[in-house]
N, C-alpha and C. Protein backbone atom coordinates (compact mmCIF):
# COMPACT_ATOMS: atom_id res chain seq x y z
N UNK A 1 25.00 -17.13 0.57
CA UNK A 1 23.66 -17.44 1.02
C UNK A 1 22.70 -16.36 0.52
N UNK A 2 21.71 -16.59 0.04
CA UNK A 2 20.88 -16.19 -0.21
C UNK A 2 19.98 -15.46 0.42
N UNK A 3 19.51 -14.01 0.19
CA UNK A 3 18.68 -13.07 1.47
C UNK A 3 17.20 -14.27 0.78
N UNK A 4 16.40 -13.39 2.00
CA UNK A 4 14.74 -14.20 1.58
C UNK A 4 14.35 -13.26 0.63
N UNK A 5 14.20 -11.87 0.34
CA UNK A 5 13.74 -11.38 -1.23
C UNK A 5 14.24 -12.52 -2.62
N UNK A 6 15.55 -12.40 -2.19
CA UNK A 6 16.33 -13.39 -3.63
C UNK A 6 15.75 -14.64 -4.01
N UNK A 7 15.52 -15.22 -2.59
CA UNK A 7 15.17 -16.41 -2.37
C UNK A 7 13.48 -16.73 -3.12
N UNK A 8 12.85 -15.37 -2.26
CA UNK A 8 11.31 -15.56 -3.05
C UNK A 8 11.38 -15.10 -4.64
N UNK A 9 12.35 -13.94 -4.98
CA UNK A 9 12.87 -14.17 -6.63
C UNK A 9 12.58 -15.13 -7.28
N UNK A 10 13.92 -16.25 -6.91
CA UNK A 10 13.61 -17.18 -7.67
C UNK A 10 12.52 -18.42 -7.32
N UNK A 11 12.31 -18.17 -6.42
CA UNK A 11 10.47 -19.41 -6.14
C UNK A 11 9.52 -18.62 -7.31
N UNK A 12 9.24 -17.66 -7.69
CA UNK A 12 8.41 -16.69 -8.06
C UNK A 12 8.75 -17.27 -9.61
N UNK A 13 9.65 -17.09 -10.09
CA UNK A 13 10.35 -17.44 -11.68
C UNK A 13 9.92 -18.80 -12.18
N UNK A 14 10.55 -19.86 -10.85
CA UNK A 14 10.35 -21.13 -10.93
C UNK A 14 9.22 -21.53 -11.14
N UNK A 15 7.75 -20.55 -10.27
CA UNK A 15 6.28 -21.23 -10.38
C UNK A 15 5.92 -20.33 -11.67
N UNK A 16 6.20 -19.08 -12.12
CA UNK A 16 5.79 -18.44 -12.99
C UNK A 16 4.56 -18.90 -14.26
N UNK A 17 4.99 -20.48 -13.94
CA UNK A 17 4.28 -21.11 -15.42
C UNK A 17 2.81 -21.57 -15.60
N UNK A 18 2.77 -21.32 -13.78
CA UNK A 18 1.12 -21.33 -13.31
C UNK A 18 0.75 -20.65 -12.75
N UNK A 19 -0.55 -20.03 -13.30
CA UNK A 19 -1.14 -18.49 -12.75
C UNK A 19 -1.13 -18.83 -11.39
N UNK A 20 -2.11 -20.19 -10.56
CA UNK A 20 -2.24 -19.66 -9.50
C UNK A 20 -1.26 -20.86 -8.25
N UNK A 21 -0.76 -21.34 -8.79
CA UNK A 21 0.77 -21.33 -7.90
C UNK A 21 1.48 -20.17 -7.71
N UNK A 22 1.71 -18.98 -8.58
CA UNK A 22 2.25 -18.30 -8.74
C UNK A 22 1.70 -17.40 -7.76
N UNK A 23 0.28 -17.01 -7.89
CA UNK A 23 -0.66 -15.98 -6.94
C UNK A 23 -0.18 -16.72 -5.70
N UNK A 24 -0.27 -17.90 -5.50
CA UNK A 24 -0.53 -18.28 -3.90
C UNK A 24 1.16 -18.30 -3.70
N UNK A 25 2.15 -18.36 -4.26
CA UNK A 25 3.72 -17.89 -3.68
C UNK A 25 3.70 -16.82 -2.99
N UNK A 26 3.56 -15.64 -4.58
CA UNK A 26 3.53 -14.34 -3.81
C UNK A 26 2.74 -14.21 -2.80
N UNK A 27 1.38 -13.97 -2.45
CA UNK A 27 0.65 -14.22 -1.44
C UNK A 27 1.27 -14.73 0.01
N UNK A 28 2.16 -15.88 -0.13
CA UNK A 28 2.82 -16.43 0.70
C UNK A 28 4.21 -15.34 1.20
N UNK A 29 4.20 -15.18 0.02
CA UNK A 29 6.00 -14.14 -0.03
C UNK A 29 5.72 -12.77 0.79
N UNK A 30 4.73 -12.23 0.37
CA UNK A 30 4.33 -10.71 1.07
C UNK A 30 4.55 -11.21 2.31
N UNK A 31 3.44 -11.67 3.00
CA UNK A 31 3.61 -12.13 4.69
C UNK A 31 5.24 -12.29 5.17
N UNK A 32 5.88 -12.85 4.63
CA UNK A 32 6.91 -13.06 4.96
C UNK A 32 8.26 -11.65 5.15
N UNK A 33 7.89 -10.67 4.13
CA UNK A 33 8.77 -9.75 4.18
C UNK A 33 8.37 -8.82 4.66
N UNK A 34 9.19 -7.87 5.14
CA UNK A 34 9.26 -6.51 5.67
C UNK A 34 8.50 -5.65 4.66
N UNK A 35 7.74 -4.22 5.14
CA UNK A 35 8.11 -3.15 4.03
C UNK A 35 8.71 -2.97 3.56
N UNK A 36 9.94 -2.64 3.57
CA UNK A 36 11.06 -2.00 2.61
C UNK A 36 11.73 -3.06 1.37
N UNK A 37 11.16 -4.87 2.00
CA UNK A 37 11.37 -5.44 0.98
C UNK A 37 10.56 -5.68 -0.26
N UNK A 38 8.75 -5.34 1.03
CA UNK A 38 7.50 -5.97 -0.37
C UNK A 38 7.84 -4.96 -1.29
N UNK A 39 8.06 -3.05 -1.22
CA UNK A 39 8.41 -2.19 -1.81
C UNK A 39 9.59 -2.90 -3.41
N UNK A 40 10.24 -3.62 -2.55
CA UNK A 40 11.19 -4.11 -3.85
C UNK A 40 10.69 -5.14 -4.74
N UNK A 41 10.09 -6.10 -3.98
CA UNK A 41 9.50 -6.97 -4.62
C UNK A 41 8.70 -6.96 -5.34
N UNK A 42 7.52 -5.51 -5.30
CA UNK A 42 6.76 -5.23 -5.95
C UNK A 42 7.14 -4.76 -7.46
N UNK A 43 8.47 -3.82 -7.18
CA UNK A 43 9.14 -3.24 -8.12
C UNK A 43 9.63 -4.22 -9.18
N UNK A 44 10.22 -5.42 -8.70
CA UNK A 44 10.33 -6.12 -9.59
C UNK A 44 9.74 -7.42 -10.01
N UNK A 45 8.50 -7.15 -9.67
CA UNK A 45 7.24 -8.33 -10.00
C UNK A 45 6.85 -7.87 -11.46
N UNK A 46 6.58 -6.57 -10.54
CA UNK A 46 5.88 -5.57 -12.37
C UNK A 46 6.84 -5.72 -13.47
N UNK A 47 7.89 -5.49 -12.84
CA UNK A 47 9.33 -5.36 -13.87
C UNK A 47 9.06 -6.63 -15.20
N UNK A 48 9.18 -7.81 -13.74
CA UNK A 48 9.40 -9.29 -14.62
C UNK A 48 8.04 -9.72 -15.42
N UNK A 49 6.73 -9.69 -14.21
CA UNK A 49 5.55 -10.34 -15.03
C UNK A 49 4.25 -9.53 -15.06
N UNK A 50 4.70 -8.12 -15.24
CA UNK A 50 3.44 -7.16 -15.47
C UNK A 50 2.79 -7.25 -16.56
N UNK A 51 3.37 -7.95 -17.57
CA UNK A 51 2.62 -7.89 -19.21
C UNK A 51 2.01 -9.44 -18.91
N UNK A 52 2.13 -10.26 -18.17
CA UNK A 52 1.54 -11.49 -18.06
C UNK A 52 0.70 -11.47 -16.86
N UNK A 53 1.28 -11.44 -15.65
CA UNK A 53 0.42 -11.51 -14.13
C UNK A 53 -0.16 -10.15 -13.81
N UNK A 54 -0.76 -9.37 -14.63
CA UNK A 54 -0.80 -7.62 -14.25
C UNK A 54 -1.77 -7.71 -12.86
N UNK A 55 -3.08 -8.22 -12.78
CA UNK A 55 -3.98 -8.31 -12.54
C UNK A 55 -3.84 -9.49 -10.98
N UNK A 56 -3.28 -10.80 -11.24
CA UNK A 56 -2.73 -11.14 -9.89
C UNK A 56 -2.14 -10.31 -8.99
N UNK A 57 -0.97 -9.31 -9.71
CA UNK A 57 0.20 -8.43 -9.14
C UNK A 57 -0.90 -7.60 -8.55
N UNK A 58 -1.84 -6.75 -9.17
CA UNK A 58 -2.36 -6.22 -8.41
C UNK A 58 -2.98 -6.12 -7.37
N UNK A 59 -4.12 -7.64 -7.48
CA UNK A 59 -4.92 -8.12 -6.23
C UNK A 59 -4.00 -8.27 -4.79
N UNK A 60 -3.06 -9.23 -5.25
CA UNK A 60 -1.67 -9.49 -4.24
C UNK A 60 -1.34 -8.05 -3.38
N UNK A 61 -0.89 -7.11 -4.28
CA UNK A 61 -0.12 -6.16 -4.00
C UNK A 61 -1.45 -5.03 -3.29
N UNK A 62 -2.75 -4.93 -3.21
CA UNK A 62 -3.47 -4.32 -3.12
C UNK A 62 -3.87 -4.72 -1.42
N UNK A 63 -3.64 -5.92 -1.22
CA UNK A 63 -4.00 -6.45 -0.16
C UNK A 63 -3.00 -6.45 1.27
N UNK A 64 -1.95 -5.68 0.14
CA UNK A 64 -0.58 -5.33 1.83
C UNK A 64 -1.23 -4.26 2.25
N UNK A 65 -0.94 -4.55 4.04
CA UNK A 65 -1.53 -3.31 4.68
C UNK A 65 -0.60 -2.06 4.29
N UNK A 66 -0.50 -0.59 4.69
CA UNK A 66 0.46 0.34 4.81
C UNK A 66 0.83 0.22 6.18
N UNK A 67 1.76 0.60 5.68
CA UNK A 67 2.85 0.99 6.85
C UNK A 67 2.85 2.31 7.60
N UNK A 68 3.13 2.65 8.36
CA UNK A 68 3.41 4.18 8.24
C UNK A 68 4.84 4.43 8.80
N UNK A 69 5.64 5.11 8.82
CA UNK A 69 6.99 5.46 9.55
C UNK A 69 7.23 6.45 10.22
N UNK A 70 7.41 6.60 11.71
CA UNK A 70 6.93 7.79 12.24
C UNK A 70 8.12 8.26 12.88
């Protein structure tokens, strides 16, 4: 079975082919995960579609609150 990072992985791949299906997944995907996962997810957003989505990735990724850990 599949964790939900993996899961939004491959939703993310699958819509990849439209800018803003793609924005409104992730968008969807953040809400859904923890810190310690958006942290990964972020890592490998850039990884996969930073030379294509740089600029979605950012807006998306700009708009998670912080966390703090105390």
């Amino acid at each position: 079975m599949l964790s939900m990072l993996e899961y939004i992985k491959t939703i993310l791949q699958k819509v990849s082919f439209d800018k803003a299906l793609f924005e409104k997944e992730l968008a969807k995907a953040i809400k859904l995960l923890i810190p310690k996962e958006i942290k990964q997810l972020k890592r490998w957003c850039y990884a996969q579609f930073g030379k294509v989505y740089r600029v979605v990735l950012n807006r998306c990724f700009t708009r998670v609150p912080r966390v703090r850990f105390t």
